[in-house]
PDB file of N, CA and C in Angstrom:
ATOM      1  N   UNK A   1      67.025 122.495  57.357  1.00  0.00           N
ATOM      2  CA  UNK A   1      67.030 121.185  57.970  1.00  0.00           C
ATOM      3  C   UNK A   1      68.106 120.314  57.327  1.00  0.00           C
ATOM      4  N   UNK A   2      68.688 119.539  58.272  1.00  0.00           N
ATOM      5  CA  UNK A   2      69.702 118.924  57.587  1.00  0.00           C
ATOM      6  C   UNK A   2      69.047 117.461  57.181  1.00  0.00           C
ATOM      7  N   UNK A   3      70.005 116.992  56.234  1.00  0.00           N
ATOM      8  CA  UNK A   3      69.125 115.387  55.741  1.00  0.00           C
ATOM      9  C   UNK A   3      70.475 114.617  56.136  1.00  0.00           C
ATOM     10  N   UNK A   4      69.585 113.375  56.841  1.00  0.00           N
ATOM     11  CA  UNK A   4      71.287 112.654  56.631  1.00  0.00           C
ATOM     12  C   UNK A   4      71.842 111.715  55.181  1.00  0.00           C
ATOM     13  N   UNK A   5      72.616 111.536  55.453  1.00  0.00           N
ATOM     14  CA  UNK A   5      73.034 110.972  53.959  1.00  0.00           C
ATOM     15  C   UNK A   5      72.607 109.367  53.649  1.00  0.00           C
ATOM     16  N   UNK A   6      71.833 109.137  52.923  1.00  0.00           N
ATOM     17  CA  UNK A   6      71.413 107.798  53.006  1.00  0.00           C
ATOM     18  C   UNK A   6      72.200 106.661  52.653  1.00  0.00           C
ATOM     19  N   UNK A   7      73.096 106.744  51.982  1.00  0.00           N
ATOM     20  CA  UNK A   7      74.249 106.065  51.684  1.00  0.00           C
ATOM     21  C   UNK A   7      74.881 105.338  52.909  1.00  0.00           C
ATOM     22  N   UNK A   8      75.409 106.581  54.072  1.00  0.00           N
ATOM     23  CA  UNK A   8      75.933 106.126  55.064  1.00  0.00           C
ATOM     24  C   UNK A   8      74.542 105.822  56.191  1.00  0.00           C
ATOM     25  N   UNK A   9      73.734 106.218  55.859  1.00  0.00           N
ATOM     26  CA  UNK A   9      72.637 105.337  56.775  1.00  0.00           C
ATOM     27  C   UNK A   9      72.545 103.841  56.504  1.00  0.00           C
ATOM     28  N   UNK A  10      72.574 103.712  55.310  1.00  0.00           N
ATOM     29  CA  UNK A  10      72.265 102.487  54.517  1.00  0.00           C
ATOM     30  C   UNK A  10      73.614 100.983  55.313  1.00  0.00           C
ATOM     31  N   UNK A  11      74.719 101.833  55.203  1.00  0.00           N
ATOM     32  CA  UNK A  11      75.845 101.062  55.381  1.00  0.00           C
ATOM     33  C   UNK A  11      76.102 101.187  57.191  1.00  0.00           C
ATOM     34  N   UNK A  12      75.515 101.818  57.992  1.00  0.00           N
ATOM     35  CA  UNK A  12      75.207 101.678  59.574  1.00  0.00           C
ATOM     36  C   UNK A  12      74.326 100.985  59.512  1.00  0.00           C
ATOM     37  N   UNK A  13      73.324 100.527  58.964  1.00  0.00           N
ATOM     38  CA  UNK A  13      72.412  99.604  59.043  1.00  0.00           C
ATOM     39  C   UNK A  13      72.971  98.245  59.655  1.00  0.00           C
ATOM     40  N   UNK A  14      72.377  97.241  60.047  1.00  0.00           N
ATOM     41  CA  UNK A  14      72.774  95.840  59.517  1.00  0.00           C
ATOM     42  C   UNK A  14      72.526  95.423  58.791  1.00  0.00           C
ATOM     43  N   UNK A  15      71.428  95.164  58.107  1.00  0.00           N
ATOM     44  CA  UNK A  15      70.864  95.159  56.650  1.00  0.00           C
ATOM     45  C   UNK A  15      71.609  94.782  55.603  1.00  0.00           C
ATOM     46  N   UNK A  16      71.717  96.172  55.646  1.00  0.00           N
ATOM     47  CA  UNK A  16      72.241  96.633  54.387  1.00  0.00           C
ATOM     48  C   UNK A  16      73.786  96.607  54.248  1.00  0.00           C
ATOM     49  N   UNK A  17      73.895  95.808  52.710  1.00  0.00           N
ATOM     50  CA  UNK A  17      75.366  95.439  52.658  1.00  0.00           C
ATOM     51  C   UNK A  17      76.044  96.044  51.496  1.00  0.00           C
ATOM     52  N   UNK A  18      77.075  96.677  51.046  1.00  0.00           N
ATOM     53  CA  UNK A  18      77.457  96.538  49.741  1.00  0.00           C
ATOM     54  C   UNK A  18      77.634  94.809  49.097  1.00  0.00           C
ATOM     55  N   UNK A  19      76.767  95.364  47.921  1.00  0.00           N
ATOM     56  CA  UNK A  19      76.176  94.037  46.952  1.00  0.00           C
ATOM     57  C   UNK A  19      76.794  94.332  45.473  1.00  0.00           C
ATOM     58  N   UNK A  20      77.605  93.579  45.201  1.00  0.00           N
ATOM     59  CA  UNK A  20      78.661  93.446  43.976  1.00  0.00           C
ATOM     60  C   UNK A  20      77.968  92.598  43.102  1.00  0.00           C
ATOM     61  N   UNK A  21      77.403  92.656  41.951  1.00  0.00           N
ATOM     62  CA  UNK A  21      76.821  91.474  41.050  1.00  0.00           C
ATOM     63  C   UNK A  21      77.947  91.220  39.617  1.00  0.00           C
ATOM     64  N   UNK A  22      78.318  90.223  39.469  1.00  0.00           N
ATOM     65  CA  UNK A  22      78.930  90.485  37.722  1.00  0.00           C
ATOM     66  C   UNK A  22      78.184  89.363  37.271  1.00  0.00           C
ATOM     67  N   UNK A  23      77.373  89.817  36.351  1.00  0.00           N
ATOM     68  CA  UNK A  23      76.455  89.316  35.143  1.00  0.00           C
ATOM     69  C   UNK A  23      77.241  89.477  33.837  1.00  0.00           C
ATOM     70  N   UNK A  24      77.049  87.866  33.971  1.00  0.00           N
ATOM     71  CA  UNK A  24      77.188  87.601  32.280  1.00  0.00           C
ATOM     72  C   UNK A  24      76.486  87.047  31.645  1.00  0.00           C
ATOM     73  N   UNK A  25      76.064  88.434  30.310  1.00  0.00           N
ATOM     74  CA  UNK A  25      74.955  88.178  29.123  1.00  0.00           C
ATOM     75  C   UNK A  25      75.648  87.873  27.923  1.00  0.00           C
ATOM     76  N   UNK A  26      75.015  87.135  26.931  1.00  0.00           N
ATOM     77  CA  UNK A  26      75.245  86.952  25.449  1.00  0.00           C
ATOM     78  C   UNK A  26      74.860  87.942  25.111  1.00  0.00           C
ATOM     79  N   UNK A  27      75.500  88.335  23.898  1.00  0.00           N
ATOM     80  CA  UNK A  27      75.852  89.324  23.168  1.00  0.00           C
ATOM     81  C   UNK A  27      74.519  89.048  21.866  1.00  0.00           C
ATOM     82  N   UNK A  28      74.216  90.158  21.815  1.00  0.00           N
ATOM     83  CA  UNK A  28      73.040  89.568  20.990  1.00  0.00           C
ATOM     84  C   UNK A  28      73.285  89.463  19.748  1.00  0.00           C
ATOM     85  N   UNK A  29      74.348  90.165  19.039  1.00  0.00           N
ATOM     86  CA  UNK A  29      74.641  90.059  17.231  1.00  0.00           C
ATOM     87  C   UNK A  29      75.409  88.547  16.980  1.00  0.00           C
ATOM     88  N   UNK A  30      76.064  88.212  18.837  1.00  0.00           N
ATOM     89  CA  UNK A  30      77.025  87.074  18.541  1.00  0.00           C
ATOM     90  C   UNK A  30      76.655  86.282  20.119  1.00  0.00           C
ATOM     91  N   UNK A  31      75.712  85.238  19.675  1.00  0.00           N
ATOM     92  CA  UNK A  31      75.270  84.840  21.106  1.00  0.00           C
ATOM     93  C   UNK A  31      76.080  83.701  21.861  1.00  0.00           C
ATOM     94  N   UNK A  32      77.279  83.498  20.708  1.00  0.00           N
ATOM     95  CA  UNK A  32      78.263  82.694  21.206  1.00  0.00           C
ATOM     96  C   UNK A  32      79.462  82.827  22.064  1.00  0.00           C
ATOM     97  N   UNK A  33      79.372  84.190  22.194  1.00  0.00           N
ATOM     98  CA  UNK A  33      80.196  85.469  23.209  1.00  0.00           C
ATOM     99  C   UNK A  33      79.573  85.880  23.857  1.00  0.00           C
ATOM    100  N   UNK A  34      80.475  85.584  25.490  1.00  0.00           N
ATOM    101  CA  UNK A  34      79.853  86.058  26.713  1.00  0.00           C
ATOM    102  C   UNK A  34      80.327  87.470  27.113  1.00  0.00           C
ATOM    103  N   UNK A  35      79.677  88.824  27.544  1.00  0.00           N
ATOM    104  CA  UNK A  35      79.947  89.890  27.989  1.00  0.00           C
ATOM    105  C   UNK A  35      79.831  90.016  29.509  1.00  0.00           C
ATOM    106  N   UNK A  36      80.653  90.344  29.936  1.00  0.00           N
ATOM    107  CA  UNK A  36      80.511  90.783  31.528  1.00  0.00           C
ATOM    108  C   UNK A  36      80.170  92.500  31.721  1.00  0.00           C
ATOM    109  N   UNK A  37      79.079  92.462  32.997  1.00  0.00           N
ATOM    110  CA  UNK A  37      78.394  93.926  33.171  1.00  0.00           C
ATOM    111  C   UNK A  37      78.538  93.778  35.241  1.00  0.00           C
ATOM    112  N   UNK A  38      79.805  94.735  35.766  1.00  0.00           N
ATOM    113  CA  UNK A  38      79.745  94.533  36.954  1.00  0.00           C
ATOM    114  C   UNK A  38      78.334  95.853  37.553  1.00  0.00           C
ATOM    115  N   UNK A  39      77.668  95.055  38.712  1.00  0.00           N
ATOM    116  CA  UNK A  39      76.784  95.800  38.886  1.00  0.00           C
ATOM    117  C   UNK A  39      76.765  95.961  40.521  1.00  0.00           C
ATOM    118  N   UNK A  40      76.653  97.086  40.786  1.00  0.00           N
ATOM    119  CA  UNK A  40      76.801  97.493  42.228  1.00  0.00           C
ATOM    120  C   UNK A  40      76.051  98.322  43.285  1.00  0.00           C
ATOM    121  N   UNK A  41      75.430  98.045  44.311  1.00  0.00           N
ATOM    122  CA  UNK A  41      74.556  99.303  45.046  1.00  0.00           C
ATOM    123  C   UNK A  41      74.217  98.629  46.568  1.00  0.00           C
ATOM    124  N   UNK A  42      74.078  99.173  47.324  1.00  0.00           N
ATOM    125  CA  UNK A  42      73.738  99.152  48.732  1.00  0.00           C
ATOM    126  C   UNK A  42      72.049  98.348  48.444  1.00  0.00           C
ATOM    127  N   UNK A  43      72.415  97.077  49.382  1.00  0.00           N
ATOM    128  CA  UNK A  43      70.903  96.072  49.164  1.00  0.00           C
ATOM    129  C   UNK A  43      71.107  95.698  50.183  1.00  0.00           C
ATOM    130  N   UNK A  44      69.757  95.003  50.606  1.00  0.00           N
ATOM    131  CA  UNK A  44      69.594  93.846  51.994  1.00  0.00           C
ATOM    132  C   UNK A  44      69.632  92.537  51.936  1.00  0.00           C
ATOM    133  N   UNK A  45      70.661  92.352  52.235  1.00  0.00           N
ATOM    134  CA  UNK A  45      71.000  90.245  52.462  1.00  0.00           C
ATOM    135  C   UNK A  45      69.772  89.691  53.191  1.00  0.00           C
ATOM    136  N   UNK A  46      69.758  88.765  52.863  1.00  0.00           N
ATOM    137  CA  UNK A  46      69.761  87.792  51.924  1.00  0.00           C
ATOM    138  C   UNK A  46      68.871  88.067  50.975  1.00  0.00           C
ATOM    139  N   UNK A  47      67.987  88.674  50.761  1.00  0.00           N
ATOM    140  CA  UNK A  47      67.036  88.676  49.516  1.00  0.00           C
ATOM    141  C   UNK A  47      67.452  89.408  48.446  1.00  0.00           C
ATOM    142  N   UNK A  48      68.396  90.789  48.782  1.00  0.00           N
ATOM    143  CA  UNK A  48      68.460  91.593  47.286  1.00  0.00           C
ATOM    144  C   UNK A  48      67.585  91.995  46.186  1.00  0.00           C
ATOM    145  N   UNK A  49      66.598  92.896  47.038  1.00  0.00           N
ATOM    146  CA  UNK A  49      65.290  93.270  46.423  1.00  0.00           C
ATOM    147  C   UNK A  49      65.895  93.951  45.314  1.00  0.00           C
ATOM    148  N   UNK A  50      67.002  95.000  45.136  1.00  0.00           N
ATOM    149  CA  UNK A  50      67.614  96.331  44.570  1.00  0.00           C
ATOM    150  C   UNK A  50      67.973  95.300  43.535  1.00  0.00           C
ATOM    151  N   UNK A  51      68.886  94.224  43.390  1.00  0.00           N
ATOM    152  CA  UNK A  51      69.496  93.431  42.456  1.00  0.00           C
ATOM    153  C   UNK A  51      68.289  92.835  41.520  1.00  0.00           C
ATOM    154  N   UNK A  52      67.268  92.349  42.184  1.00  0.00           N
ATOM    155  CA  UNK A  52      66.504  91.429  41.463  1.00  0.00           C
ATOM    156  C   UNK A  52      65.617  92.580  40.924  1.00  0.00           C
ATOM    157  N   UNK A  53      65.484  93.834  41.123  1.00  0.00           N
ATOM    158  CA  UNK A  53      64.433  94.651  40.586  1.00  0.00           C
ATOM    159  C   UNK A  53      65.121  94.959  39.439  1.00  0.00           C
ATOM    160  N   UNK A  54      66.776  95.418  39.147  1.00  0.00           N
ATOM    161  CA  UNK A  54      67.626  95.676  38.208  1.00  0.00           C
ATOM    162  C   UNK A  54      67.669  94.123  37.362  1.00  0.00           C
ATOM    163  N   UNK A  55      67.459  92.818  37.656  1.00  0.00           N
ATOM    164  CA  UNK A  55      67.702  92.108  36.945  1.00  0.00           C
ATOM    165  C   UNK A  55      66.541  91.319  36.009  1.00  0.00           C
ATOM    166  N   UNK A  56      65.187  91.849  36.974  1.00  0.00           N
ATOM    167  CA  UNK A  56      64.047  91.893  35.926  1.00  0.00           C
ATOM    168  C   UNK A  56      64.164  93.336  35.188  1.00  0.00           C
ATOM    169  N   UNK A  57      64.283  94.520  35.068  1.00  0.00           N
ATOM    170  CA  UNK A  57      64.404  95.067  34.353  1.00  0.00           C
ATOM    171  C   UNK A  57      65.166  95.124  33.012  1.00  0.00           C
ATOM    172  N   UNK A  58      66.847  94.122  33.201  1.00  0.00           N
ATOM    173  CA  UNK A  58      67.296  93.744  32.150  1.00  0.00           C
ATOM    174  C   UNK A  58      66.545  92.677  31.536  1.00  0.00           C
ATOM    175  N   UNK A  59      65.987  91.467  32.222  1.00  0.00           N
ATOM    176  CA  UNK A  59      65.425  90.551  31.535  1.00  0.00           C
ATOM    177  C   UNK A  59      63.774  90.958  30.425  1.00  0.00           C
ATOM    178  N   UNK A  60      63.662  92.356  31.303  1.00  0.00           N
ATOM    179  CA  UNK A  60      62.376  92.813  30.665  1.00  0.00           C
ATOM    180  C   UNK A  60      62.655  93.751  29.281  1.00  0.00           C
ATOM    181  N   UNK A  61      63.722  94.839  29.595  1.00  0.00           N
ATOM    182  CA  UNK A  61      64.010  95.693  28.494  1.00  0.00           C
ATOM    183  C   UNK A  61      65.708  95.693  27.706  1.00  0.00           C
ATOM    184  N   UNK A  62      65.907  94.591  28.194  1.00  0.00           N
ATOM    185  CA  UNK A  62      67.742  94.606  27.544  1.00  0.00           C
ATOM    186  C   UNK A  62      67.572  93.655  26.453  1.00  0.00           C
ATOM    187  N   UNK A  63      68.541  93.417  25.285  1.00  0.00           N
ATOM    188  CA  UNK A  63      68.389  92.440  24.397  1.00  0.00           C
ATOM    189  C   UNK A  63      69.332  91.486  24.735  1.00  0.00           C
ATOM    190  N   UNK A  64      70.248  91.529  25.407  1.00  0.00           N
ATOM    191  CA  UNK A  64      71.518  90.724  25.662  1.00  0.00           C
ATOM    192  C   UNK A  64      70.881  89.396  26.380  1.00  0.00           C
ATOM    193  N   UNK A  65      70.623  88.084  26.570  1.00  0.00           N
ATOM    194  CA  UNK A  65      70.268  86.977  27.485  1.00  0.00           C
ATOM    195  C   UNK A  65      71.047  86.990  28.538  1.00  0.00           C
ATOM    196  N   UNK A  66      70.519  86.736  29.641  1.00  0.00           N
ATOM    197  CA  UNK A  66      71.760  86.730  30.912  1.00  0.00           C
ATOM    198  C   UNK A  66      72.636  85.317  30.767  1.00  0.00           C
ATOM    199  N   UNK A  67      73.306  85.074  31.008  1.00  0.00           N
ATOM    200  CA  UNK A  67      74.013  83.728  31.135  1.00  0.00           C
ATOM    201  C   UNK A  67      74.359  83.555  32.406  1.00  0.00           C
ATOM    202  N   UNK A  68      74.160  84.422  33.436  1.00  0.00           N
ATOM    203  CA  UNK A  68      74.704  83.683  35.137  1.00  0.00           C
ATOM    204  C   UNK A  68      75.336  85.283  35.683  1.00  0.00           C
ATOM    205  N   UNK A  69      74.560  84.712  37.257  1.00  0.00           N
ATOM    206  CA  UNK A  69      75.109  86.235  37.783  1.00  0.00           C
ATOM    207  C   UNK A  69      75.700  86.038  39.189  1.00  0.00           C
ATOM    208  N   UNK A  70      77.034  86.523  39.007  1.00  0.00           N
ATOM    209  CA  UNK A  70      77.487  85.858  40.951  1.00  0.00           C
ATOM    210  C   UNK A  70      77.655  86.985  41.664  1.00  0.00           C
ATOM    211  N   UNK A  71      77.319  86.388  43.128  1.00  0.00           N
ATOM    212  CA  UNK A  71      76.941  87.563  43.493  1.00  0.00           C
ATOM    213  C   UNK A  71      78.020  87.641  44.997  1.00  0.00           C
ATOM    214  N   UNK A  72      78.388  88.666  45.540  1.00  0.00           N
ATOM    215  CA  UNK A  72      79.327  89.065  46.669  1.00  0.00           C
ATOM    216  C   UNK A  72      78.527  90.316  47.263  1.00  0.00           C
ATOM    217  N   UNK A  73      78.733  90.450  49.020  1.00  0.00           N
ATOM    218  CA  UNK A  73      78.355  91.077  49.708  1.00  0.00           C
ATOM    219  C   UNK A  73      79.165  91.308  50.998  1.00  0.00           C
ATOM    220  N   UNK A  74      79.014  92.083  51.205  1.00  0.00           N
ATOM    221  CA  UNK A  74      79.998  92.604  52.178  1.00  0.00           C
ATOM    222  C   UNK A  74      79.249  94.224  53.037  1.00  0.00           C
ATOM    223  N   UNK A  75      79.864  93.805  54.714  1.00  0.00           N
ATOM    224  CA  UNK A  75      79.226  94.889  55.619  1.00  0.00           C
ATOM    225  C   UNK A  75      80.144  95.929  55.503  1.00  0.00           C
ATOM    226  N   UNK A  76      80.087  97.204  55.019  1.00  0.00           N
ATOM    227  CA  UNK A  76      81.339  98.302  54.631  1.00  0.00           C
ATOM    228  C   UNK A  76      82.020  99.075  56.366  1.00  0.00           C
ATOM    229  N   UNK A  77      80.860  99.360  56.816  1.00  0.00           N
ATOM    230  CA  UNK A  77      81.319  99.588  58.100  1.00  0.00           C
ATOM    231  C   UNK A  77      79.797  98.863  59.088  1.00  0.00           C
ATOM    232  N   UNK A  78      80.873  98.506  60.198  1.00  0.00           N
ATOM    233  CA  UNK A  78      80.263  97.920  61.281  1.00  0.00           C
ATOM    234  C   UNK A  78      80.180  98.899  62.416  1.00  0.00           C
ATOM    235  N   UNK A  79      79.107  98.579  63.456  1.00  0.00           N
ATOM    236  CA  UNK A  79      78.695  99.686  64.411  1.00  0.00           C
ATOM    237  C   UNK A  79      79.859  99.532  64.908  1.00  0.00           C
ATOM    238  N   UNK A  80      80.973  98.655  65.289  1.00  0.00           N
ATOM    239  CA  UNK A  80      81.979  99.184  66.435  1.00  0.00           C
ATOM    240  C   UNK A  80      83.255  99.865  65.363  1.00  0.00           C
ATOM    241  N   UNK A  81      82.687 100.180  64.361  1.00  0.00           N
ATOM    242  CA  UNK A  81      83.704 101.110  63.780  1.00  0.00           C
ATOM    243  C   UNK A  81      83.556 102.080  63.608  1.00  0.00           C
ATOM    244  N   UNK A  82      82.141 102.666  63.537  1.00  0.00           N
ATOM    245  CA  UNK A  82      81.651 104.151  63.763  1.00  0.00           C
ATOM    246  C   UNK A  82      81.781 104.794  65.178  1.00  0.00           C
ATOM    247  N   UNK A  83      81.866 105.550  65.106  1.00  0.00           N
ATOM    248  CA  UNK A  83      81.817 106.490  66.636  1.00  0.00           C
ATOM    249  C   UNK A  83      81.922 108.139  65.810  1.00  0.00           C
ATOM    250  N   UNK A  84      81.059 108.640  66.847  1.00  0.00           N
ATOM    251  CA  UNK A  84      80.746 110.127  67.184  1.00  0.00           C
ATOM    252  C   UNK A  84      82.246 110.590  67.759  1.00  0.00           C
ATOM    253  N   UNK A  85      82.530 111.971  67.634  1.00  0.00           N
ATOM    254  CA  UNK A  85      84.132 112.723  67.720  1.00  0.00           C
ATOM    255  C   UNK A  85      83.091 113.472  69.100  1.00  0.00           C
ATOM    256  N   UNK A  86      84.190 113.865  70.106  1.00  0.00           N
ATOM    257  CA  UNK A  86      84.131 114.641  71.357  1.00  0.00           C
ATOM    258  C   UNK A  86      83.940 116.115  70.686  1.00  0.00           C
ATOM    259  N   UNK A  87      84.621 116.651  69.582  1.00  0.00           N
ATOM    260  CA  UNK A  87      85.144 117.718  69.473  1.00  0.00           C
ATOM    261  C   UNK A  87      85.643 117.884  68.142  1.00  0.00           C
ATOM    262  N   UNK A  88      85.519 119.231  67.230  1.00  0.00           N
ATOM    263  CA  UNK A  88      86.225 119.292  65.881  1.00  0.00           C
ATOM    264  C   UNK A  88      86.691 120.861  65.915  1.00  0.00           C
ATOM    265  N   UNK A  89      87.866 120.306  65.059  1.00  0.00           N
ATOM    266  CA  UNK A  89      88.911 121.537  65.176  1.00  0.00           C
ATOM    267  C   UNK A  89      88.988 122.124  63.283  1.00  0.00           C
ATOM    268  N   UNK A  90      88.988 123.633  63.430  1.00  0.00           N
ATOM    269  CA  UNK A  90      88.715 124.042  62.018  1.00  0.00           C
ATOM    270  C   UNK A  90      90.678 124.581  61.907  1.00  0.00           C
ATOM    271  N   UNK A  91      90.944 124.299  61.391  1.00  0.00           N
ATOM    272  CA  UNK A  91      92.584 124.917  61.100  1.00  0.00           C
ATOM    273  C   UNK A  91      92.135 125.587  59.682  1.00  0.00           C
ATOM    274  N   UNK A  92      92.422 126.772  59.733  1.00  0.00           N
ATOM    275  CA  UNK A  92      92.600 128.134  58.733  1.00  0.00           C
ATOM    276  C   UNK A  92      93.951 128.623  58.147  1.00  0.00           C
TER     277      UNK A  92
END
């Protein structure tokens, strides 16, 4: 059985957008220095369940404090850019 690839299901969706986060945490030996951590994965606008589950998990098990996280989203492909092929050709 074939599976389809969820990745590109994800991004035919409407939904679902590529979701870019860059979080910046203090550094915990030096909390006067800010570190940047870019963070990235296929989520659903407007809420960003995938982001906020990754960002209680840092707030729950990371030592670093967050200092601010901005966030960008974007549709990777749109339905009138997909299309099905008539026909495929194997060249050997």
């Amino acid at each position: 059985m074939i599976k389809p690839d969820v990745d590109l299901t994800k991004q035919i969706s409407d939904r679902y957008r590529l979701t870019t986060a860059e979080i910046l945490y203090r550094m915990p030996d030096h909390p006067s220095m800010l570190q940047t951590y870019i963070w990235q994965e296929y989520d659903l606008c407007p809420k960003f369940p995938e982001l906020y589950k990754f960002l209680d998990f840092w707030h729950r098990d990371l030592d670093g404090p967050l200092h601010s996280v901005y966030i960008a989203s974007k549709r990777i492909i749109s339905p009138a850019e997909f299309g099905f092929t008539d026909f495929e050709i194997t060249v050997q």
